[in-house]
PDB file of N, CA and C in Angstrom:
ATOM      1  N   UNK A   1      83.202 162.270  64.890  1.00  0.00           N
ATOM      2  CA  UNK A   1      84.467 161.977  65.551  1.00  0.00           C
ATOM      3  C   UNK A   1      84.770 163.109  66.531  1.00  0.00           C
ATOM      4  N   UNK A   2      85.230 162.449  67.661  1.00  0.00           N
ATOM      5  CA  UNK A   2      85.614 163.657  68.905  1.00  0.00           C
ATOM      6  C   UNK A   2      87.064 164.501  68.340  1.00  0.00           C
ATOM      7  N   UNK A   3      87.008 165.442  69.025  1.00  0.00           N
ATOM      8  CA  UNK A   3      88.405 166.755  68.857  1.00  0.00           C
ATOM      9  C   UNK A   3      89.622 165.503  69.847  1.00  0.00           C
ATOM     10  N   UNK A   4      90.550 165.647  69.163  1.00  0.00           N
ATOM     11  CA  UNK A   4      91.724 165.255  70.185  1.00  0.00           C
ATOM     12  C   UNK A   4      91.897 165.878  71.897  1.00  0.00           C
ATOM     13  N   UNK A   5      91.443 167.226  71.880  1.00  0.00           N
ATOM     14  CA  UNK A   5      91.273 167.053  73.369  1.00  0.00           C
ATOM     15  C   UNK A   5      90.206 166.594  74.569  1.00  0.00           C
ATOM     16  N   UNK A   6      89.140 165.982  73.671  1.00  0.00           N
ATOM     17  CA  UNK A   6      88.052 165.275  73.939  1.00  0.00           C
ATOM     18  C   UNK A   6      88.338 163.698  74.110  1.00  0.00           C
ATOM     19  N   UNK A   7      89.485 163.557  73.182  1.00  0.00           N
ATOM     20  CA  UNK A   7      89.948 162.252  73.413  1.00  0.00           C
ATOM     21  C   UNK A   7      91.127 162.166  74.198  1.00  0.00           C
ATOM     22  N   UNK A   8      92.027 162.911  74.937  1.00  0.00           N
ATOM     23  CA  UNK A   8      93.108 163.086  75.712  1.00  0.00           C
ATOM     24  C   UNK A   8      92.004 163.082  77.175  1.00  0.00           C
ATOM     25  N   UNK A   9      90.978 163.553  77.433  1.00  0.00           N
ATOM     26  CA  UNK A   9      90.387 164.084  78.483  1.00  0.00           C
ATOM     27  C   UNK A   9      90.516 162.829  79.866  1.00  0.00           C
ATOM     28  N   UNK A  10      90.283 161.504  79.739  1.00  0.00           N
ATOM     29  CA  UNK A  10      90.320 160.579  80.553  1.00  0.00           C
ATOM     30  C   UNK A  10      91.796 160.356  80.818  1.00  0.00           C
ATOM     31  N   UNK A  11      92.913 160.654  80.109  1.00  0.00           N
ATOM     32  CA  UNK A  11      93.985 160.657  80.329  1.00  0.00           C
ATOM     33  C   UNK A  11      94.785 161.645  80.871  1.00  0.00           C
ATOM     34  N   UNK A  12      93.817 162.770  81.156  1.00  0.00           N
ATOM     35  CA  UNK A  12      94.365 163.839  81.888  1.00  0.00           C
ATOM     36  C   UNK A  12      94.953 163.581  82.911  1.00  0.00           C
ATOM     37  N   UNK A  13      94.692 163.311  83.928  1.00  0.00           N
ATOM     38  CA  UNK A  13      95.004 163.071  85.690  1.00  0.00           C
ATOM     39  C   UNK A  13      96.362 161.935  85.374  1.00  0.00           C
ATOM     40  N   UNK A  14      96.212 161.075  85.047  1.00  0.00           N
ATOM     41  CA  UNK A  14      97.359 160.122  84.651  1.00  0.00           C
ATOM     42  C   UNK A  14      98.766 160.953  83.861  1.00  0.00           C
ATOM     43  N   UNK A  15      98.499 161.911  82.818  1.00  0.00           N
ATOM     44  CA  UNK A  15      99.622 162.601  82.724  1.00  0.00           C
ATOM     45  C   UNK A  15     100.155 163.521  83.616  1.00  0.00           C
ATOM     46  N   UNK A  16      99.318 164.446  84.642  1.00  0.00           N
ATOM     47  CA  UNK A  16      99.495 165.456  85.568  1.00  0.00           C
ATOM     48  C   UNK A  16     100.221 164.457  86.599  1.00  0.00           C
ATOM     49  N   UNK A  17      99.588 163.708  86.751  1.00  0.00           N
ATOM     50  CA  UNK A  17     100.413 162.418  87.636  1.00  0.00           C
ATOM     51  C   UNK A  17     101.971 161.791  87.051  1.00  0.00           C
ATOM     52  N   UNK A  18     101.773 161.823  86.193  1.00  0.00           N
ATOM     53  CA  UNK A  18     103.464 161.425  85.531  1.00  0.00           C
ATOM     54  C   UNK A  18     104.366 162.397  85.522  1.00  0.00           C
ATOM     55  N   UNK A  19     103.934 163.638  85.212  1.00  0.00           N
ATOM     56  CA  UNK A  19     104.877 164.985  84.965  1.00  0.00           C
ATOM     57  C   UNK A  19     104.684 165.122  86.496  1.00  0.00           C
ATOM     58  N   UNK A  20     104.537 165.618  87.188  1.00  0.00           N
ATOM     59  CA  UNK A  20     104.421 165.370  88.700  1.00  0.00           C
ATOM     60  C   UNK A  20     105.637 164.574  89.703  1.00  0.00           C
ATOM     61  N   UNK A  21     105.483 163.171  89.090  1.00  0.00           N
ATOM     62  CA  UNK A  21     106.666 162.315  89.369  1.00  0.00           C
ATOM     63  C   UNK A  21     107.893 162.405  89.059  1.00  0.00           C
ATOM     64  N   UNK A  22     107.753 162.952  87.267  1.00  0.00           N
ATOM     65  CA  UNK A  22     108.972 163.383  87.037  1.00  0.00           C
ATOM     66  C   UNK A  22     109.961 164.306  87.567  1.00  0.00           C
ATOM     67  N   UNK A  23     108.894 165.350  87.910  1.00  0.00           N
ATOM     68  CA  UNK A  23     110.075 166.443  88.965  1.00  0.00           C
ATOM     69  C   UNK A  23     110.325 165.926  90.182  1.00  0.00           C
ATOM     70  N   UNK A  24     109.591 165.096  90.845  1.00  0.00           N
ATOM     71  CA  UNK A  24     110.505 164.219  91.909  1.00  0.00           C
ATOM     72  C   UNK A  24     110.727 163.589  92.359  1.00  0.00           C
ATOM     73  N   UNK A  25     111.322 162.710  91.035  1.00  0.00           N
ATOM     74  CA  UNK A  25     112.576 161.743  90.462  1.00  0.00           C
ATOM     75  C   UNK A  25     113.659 163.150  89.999  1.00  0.00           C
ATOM     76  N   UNK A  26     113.690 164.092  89.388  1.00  0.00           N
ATOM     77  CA  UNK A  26     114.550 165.537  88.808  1.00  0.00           C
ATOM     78  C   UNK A  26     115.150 165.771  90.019  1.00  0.00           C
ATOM     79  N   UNK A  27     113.948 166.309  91.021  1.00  0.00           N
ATOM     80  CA  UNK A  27     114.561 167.022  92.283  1.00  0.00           C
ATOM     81  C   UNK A  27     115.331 166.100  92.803  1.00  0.00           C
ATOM     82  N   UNK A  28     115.245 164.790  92.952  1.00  0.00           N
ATOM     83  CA  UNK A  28     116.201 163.780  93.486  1.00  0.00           C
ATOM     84  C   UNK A  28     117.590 163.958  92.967  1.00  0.00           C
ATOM     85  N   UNK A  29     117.346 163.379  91.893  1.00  0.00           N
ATOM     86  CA  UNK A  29     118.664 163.419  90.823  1.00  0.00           C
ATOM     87  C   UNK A  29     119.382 164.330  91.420  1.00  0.00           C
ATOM     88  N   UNK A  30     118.589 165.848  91.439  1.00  0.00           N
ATOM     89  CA  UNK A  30     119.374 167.279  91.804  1.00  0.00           C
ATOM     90  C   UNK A  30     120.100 167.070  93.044  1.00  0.00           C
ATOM     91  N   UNK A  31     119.572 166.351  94.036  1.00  0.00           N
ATOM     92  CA  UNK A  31     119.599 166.813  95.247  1.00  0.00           C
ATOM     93  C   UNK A  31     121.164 165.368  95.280  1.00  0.00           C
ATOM     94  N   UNK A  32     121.134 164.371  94.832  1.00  0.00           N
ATOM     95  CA  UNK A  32     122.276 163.616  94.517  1.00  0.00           C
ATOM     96  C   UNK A  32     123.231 164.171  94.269  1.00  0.00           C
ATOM     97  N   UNK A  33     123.062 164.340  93.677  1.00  0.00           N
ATOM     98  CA  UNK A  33     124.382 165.456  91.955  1.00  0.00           C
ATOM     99  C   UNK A  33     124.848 166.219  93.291  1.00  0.00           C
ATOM    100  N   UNK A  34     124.225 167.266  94.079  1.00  0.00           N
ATOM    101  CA  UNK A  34     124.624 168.309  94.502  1.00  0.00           C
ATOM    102  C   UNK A  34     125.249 167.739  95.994  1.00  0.00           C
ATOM    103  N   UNK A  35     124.603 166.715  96.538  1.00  0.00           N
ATOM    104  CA  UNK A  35     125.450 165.721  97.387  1.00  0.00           C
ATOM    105  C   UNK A  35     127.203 165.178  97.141  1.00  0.00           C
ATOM    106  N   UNK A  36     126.883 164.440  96.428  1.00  0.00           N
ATOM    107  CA  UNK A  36     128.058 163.974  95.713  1.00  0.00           C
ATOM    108  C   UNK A  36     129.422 164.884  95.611  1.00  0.00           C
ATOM    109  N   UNK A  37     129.204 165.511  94.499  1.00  0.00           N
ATOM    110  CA  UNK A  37     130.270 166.714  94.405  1.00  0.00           C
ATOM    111  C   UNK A  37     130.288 167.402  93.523  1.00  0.00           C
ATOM    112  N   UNK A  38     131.446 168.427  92.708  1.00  0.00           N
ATOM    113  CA  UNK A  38     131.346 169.857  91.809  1.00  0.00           C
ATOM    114  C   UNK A  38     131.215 169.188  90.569  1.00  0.00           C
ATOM    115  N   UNK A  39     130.034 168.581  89.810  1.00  0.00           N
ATOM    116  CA  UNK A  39     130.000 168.902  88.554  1.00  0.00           C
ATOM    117  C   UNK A  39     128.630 169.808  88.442  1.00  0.00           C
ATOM    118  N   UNK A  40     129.061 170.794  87.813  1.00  0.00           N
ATOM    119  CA  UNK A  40     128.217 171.957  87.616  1.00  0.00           C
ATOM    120  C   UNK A  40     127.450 172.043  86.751  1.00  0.00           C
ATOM    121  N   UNK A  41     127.830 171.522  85.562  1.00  0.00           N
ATOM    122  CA  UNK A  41     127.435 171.308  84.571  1.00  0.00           C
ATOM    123  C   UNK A  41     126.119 170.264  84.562  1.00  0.00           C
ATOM    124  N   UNK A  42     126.197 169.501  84.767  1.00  0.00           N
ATOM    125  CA  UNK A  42     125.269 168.558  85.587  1.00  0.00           C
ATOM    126  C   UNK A  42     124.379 169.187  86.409  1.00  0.00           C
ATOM    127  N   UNK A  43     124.330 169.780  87.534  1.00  0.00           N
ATOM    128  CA  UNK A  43     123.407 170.308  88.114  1.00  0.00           C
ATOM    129  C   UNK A  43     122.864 171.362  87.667  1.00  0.00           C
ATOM    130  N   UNK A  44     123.291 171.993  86.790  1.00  0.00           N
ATOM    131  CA  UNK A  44     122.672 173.159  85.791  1.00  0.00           C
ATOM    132  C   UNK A  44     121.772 172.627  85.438  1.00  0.00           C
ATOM    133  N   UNK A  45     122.262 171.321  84.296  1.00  0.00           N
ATOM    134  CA  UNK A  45     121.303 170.988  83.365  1.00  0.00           C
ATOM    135  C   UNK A  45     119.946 170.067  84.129  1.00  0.00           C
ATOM    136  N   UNK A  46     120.256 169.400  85.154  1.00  0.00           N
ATOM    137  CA  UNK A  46     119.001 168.909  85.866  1.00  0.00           C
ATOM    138  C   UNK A  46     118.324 169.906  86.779  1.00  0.00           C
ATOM    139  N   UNK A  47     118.744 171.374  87.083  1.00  0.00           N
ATOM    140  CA  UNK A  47     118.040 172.515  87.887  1.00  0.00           C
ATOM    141  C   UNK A  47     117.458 172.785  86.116  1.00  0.00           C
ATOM    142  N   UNK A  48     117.390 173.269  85.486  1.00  0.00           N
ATOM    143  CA  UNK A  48     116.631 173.809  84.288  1.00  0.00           C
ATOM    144  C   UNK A  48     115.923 172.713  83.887  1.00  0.00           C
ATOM    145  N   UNK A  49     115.914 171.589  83.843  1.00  0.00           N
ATOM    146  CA  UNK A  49     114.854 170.450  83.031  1.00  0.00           C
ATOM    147  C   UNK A  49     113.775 170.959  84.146  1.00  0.00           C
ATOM    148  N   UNK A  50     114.380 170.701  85.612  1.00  0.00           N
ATOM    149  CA  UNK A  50     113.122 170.454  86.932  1.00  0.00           C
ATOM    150  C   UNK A  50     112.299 171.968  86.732  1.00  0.00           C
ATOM    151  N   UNK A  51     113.263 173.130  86.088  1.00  0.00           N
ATOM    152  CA  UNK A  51     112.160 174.249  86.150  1.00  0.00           C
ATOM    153  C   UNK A  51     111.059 174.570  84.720  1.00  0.00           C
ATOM    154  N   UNK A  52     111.703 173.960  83.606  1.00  0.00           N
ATOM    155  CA  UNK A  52     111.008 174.103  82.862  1.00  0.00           C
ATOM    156  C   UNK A  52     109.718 172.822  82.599  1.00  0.00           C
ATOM    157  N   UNK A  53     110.015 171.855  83.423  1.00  0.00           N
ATOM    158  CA  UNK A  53     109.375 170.944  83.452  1.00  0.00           C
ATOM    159  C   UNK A  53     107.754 171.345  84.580  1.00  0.00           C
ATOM    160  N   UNK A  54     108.321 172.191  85.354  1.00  0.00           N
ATOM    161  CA  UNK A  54     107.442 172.686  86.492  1.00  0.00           C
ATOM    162  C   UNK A  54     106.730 173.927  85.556  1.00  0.00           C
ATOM    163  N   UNK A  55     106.843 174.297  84.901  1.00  0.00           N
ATOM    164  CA  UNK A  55     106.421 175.304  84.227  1.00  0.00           C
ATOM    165  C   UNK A  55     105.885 174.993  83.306  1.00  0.00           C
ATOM    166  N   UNK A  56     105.826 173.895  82.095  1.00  0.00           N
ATOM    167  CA  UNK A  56     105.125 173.318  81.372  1.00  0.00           C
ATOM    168  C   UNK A  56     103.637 172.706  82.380  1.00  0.00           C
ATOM    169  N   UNK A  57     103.839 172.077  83.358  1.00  0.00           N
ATOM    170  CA  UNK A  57     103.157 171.765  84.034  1.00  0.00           C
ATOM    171  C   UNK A  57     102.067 172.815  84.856  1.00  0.00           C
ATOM    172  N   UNK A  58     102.494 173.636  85.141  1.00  0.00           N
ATOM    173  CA  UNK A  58     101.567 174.706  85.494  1.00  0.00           C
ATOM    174  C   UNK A  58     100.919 175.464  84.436  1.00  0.00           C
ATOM    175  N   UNK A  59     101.835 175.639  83.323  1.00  0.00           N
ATOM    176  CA  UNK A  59     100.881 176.560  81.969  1.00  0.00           C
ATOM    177  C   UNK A  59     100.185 175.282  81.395  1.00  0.00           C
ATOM    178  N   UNK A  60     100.144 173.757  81.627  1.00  0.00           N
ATOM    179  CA  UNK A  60      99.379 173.011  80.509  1.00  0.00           C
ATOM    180  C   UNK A  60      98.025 172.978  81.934  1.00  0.00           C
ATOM    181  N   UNK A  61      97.891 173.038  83.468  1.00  0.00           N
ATOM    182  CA  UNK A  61      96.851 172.671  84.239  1.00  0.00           C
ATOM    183  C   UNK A  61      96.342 173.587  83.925  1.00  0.00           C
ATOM    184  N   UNK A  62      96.990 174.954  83.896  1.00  0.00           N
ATOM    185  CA  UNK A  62      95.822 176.281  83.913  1.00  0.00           C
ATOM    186  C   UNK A  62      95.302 176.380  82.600  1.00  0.00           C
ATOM    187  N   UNK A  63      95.421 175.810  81.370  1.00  0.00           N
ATOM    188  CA  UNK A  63      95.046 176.226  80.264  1.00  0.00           C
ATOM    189  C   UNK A  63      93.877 174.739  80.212  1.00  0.00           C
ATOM    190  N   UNK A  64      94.430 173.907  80.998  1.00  0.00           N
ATOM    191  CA  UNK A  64      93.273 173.291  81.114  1.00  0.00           C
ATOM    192  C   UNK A  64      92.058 173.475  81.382  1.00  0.00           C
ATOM    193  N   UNK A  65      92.207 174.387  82.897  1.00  0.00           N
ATOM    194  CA  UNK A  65      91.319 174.433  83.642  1.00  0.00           C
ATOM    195  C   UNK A  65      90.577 175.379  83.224  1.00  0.00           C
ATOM    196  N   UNK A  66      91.141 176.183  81.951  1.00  0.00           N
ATOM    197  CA  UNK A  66      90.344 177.582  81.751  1.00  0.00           C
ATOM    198  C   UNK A  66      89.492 176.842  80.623  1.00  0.00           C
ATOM    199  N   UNK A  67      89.725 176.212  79.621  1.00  0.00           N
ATOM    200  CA  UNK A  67      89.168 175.550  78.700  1.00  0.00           C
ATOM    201  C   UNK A  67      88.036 174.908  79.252  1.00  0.00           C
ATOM    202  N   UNK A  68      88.286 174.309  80.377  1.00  0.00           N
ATOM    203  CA  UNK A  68      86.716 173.703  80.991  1.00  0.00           C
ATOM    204  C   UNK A  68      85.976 174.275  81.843  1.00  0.00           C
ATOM    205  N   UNK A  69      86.275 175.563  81.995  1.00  0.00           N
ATOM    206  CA  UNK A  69      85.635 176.951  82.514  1.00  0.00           C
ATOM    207  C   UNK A  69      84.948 177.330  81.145  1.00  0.00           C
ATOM    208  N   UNK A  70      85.620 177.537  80.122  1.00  0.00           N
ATOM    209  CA  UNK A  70      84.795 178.118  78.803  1.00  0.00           C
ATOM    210  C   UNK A  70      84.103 177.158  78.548  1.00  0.00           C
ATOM    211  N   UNK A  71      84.021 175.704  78.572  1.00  0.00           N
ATOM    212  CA  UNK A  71      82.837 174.900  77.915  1.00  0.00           C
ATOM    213  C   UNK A  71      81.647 174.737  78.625  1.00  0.00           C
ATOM    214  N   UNK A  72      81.805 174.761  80.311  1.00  0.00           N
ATOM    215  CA  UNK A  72      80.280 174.471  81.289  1.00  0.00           C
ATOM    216  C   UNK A  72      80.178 176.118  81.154  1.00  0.00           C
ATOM    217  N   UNK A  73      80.694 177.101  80.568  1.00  0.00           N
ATOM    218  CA  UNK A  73      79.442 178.193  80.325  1.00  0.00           C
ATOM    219  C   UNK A  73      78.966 178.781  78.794  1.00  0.00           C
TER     220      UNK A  73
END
């Protein structure tokens, strides 16, 4: 039986592609919210999803990419 990230592997690009979208559909939202008018509270909480969401996304590609750096050597 394969490791679970052996079995996630064809589904890679399709999630990088979804989390991707999600921040902008986020940045939208943001850029609405901040159109519109003063709820702050609101644009707080959709500026912190869009950054931690961008940041999950960059620490899950690079830990990718290093993992398949350690297996072709």
């Amino acid at each position: 039986m394969s490791s679970p990230d052996q079995q996630d592997e064809p589904l890679y690009g399709a999630k990088v592609t979804a989390g991707w979208l999600s921040v902008a559909f986020l940045l939208g939202l943001l850029w609405v919210s901040v159109e519109r008018g003063p709820n702050q509270a609101y644009i707080a909480l959709v500026a912190c999803t869009v950054v931690a969401l961008v940041v999950g996304l960059v620490a899950g590609m690079r830990r990718h990419a290093r993992r398949r750096r350690f297996e072709r050597s």
